[in-house]
Protein backbone atom coordinates (compact mmCIF):
# COMPACT_ATOMS: atom_id res chain seq x y z
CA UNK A 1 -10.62 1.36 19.05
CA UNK A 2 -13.57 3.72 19.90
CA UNK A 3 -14.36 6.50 17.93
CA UNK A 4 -13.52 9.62 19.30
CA UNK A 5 -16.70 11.39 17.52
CA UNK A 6 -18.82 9.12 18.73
CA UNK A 7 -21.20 12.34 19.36
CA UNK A 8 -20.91 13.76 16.05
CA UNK A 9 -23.30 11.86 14.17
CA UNK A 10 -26.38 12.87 16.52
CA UNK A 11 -27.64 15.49 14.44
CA UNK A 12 -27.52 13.60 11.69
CA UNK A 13 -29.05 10.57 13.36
CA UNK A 14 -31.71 13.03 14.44
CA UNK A 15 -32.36 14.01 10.80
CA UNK A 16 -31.91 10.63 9.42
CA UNK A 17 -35.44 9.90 11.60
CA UNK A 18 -37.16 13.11 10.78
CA UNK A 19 -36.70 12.32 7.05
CA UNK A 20 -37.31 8.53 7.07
CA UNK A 21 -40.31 8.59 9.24
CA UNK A 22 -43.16 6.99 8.00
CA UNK A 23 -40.84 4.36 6.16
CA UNK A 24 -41.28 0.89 7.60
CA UNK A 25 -37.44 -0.53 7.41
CA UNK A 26 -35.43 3.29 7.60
CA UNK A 27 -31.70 2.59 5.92
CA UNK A 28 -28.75 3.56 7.92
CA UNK A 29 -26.52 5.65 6.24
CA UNK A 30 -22.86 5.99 6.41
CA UNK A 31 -21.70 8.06 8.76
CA UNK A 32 -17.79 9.83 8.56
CA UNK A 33 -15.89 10.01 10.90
CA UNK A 34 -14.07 13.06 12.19
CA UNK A 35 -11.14 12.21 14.26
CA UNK A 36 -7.65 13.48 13.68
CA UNK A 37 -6.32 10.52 12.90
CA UNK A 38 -8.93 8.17 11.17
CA UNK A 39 -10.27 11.00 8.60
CA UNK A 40 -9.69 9.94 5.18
CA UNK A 41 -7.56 12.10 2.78
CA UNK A 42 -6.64 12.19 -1.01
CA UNK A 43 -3.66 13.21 -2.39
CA UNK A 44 -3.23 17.14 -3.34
CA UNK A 45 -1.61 17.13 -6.61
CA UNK A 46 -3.24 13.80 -8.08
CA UNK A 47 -1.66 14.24 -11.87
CA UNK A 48 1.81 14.78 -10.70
CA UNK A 49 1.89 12.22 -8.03
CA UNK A 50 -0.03 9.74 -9.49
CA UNK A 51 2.24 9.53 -12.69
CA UNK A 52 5.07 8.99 -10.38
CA UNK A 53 3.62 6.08 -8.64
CA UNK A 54 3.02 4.89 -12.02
CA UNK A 55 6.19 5.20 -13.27
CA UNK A 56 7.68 3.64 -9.66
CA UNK A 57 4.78 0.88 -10.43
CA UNK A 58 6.28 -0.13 -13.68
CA UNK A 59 9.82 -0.34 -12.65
CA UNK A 60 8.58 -2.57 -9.66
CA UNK A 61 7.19 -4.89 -11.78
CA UNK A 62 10.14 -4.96 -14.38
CA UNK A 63 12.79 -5.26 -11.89
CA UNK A 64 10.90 -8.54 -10.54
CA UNK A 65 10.62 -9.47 -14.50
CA UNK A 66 14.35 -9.18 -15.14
CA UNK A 67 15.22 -11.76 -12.30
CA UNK A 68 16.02 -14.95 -13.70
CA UNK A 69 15.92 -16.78 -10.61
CA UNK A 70 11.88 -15.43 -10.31
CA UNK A 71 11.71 -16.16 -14.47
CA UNK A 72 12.27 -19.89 -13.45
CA UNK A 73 9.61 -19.88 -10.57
CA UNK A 74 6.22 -21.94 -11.91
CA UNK A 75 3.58 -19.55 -12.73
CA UNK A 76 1.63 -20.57 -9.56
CA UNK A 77 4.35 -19.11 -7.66
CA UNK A 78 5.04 -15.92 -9.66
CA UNK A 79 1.60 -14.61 -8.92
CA UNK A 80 1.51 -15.66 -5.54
CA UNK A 81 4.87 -13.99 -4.59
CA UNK A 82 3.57 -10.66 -6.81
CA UNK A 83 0.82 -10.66 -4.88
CA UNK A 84 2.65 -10.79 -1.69
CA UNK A 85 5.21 -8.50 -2.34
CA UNK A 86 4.06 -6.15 -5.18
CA UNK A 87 3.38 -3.33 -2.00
CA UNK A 88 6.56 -3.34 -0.19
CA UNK A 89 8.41 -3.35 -3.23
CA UNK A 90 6.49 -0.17 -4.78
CA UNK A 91 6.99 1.41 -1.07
CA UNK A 92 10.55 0.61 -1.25
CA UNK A 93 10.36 1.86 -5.26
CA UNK A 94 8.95 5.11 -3.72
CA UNK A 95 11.58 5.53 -0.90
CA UNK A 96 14.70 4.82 -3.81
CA UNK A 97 13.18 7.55 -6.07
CA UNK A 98 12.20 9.56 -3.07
CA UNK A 99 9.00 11.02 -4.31
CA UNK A 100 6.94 12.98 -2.02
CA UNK A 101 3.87 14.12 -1.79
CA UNK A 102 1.36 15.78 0.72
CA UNK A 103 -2.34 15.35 1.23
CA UNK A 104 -5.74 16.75 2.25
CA UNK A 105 -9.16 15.92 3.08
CA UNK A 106 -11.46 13.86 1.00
CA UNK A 107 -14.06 15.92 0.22
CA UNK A 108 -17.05 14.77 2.11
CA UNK A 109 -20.21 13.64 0.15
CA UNK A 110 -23.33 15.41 2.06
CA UNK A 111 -25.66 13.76 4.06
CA UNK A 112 -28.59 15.30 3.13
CA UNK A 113 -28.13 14.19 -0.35
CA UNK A 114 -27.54 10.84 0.60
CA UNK A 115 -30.86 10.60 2.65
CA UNK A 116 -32.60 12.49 0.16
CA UNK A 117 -31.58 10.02 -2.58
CA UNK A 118 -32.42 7.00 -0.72
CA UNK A 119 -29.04 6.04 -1.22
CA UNK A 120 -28.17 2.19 -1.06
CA UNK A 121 -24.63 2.03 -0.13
CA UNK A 122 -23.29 0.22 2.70
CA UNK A 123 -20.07 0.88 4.43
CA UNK A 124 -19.02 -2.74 3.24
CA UNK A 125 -19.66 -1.68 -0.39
CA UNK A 126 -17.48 1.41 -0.18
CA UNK A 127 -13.81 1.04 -1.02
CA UNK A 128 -11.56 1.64 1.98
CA UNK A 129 -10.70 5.24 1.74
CA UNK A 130 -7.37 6.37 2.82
CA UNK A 131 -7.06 7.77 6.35
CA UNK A 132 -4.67 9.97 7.56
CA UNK A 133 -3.45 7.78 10.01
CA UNK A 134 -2.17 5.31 7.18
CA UNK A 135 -0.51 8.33 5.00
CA UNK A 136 1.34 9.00 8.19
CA UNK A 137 2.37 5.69 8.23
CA UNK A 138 3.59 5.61 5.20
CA UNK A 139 5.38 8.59 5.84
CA UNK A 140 7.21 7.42 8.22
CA UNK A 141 8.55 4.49 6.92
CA UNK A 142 9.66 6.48 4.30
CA UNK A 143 11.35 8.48 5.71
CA UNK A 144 13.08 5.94 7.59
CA UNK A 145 14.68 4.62 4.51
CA UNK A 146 15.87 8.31 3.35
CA UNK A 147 17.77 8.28 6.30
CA UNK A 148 19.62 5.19 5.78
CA UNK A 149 20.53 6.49 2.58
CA UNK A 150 20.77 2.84 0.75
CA UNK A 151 22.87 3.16 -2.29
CA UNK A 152 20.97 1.54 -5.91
CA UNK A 153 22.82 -1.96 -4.78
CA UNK A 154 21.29 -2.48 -1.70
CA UNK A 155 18.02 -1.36 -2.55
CA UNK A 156 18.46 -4.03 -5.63
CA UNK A 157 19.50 -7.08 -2.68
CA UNK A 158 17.36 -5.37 -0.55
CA UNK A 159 13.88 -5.59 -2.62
CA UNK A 160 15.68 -9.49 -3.74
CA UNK A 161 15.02 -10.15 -0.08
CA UNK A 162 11.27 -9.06 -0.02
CA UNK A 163 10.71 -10.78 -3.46
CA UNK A 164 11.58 -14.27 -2.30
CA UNK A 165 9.59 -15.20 0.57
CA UNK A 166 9.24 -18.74 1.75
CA UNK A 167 6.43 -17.93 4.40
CA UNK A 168 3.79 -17.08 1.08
CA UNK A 169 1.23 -20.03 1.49
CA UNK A 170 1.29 -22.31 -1.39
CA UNK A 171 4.43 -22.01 -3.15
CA UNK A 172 5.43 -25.37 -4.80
CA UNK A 173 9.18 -24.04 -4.68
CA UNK A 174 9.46 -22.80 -1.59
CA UNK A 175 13.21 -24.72 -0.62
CA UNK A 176 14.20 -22.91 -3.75
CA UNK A 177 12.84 -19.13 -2.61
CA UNK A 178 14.00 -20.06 0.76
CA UNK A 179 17.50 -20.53 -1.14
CA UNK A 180 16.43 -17.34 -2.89
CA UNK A 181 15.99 -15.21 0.18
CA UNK A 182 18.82 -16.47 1.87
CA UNK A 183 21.52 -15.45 -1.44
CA UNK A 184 20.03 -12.30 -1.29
CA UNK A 185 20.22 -11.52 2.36
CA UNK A 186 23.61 -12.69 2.21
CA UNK A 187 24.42 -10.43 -1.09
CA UNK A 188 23.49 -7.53 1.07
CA UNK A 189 25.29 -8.14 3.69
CA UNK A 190 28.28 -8.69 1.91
CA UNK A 191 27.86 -5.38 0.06
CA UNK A 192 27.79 -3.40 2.89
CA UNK A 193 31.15 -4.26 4.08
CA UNK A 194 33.03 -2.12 1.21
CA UNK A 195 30.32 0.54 1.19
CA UNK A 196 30.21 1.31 5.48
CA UNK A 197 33.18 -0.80 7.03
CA UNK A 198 32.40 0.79 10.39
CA UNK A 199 29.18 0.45 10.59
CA UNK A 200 27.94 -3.32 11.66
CA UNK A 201 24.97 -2.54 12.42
CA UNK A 202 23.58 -1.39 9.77
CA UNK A 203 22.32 -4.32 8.15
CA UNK A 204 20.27 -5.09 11.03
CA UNK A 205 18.91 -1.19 11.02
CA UNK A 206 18.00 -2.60 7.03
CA UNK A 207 15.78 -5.43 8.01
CA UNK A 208 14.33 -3.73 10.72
CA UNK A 209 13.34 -1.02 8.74
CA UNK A 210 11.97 -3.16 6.12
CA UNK A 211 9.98 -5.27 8.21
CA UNK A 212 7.45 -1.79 8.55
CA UNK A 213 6.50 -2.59 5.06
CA UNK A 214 3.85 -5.02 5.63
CA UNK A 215 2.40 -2.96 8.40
CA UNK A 216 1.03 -0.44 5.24
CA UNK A 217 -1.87 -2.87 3.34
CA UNK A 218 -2.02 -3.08 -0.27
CA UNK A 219 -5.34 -0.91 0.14
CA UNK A 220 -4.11 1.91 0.91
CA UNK A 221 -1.74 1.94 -1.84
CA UNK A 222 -3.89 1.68 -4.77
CA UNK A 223 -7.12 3.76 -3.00
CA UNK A 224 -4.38 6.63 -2.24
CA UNK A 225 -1.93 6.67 -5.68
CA UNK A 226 -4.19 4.35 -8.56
CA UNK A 227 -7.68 4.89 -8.09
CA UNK A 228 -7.38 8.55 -9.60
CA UNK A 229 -6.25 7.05 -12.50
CA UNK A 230 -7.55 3.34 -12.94
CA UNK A 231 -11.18 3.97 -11.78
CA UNK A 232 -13.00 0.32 -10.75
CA UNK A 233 -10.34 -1.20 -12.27
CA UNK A 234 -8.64 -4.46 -10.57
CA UNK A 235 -4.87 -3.15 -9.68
CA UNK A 236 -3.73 -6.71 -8.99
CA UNK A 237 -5.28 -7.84 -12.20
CA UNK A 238 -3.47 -5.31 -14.29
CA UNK A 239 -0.61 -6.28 -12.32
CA UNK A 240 -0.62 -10.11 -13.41
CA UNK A 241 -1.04 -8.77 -17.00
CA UNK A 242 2.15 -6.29 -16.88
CA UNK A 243 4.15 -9.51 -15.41
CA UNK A 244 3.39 -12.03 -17.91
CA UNK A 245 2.81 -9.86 -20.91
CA UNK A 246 6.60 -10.46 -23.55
């Protein structure tokens, strides 16, 4: 998609040239963009919303931890479905404890400065910054799930479903999570009928709405809600270390 500020950076491309004449390979400097949509955004109240993704981001991982169905998994297979499905299943952990929270631009770092500095960054070295675009996306599915109003049990067969996915690429087990899946789809389905006997089709509303998961990436999760708080640090690493850690 083409940038809609395509223009904006001219004046800075014009003093990018007046500063960096007389060097003999100038540096290009990133340049950010200004559109509605693709502007990137941090989070307004970082303490208070941070320690609830934490606190959603440790109950993720423990719920997956007190399966024992996933306890008998190989190893191999644990990490690769926590990698897989460690997202959805904090987005879903956010929708179930229905925290909110509201954003605002990133402060921008000044151009000058950079040019000034002779700075070195590329925009492949720079962490992907959350745009507003994704929060909205987020939002949205979000709020999707606060209007199905899922009770705790079919959240719980619900996030079972996400967990145990045969299409993750090298699983040694994956009849078994196929098996997996399939119990828990089932288990949700079957728990609907006491809970909304007139409504058949809501389990179908479910899926759909949980297939919008994997349309958020993992990036924006941890640049928006963990990067405040665990600097250069490797989310996925600490991740595998909450998992297997007794």
């Amino acid at each position: 998609m083409d940038c809609e500020c395509d223009g904006f950076g001219q004046s800075n491309a014009i003093l990018f040239s007046i500063l960096s004449r007389g060097e003999s390979t100038p540096k290009r400097v990133p340049q950010t963009c200004h559109c509605e949509k693709r502007r990137t955004v941090c989070l307004k109240t970082p303490g208070e919303t941070c320690q609830a993704a934490s606190d959603v981001l440790v109950k993720t991982v423990h719920f997956m931890k007190s399966l024992p169905a996933f306890q008998q998994l190989p190893p191999k297979d644990q990490l690769s479905l926590l990698q897989n499905c460690w997202a959805p299943l904090f987005i879903l952990g956010l929708a179930q404890d229905r925290v909110r929270f509201e954003v605002h631009d990133s402060p921008a770092p000044s151009m000058l400065k950079r040019i000034l500095l002779n700075s070195r960054e590329t925009p492949s070295s720079d962490p992907e910054q959350p745009t507003l675009a994704g929060v909205q996306t987020l939002k949205a599915c979000l709020k999707k799930f606060w209007s199905l109003d899922l009770s705790p049990k079919e959240y719980a067969y619900l996030k079972g479903t996400v967990i145990f996915n045969p299409d993750v690429p090298g699983l040694k087990a994956s009849l078994f999570i196929e098996g997996l899946q399939y119990e828990a789809q089932h288990a949700l389905k079957e728990v609907l009928v006491p809970l909304h006997p007139e409504d058949r089709g809501r389990f179908a509303r479910i899926l759909l709405t949980a297939s919008a998961l994997k349309t958020i990436p993992p990036s924006l999760i941890t640049e928006l809600f963990f990067r405040p708080v665990i600097g250069q640090a490797d989310l996925l690493d600490l991740l595998i270390d909450m998992l297997f850690s007794r």
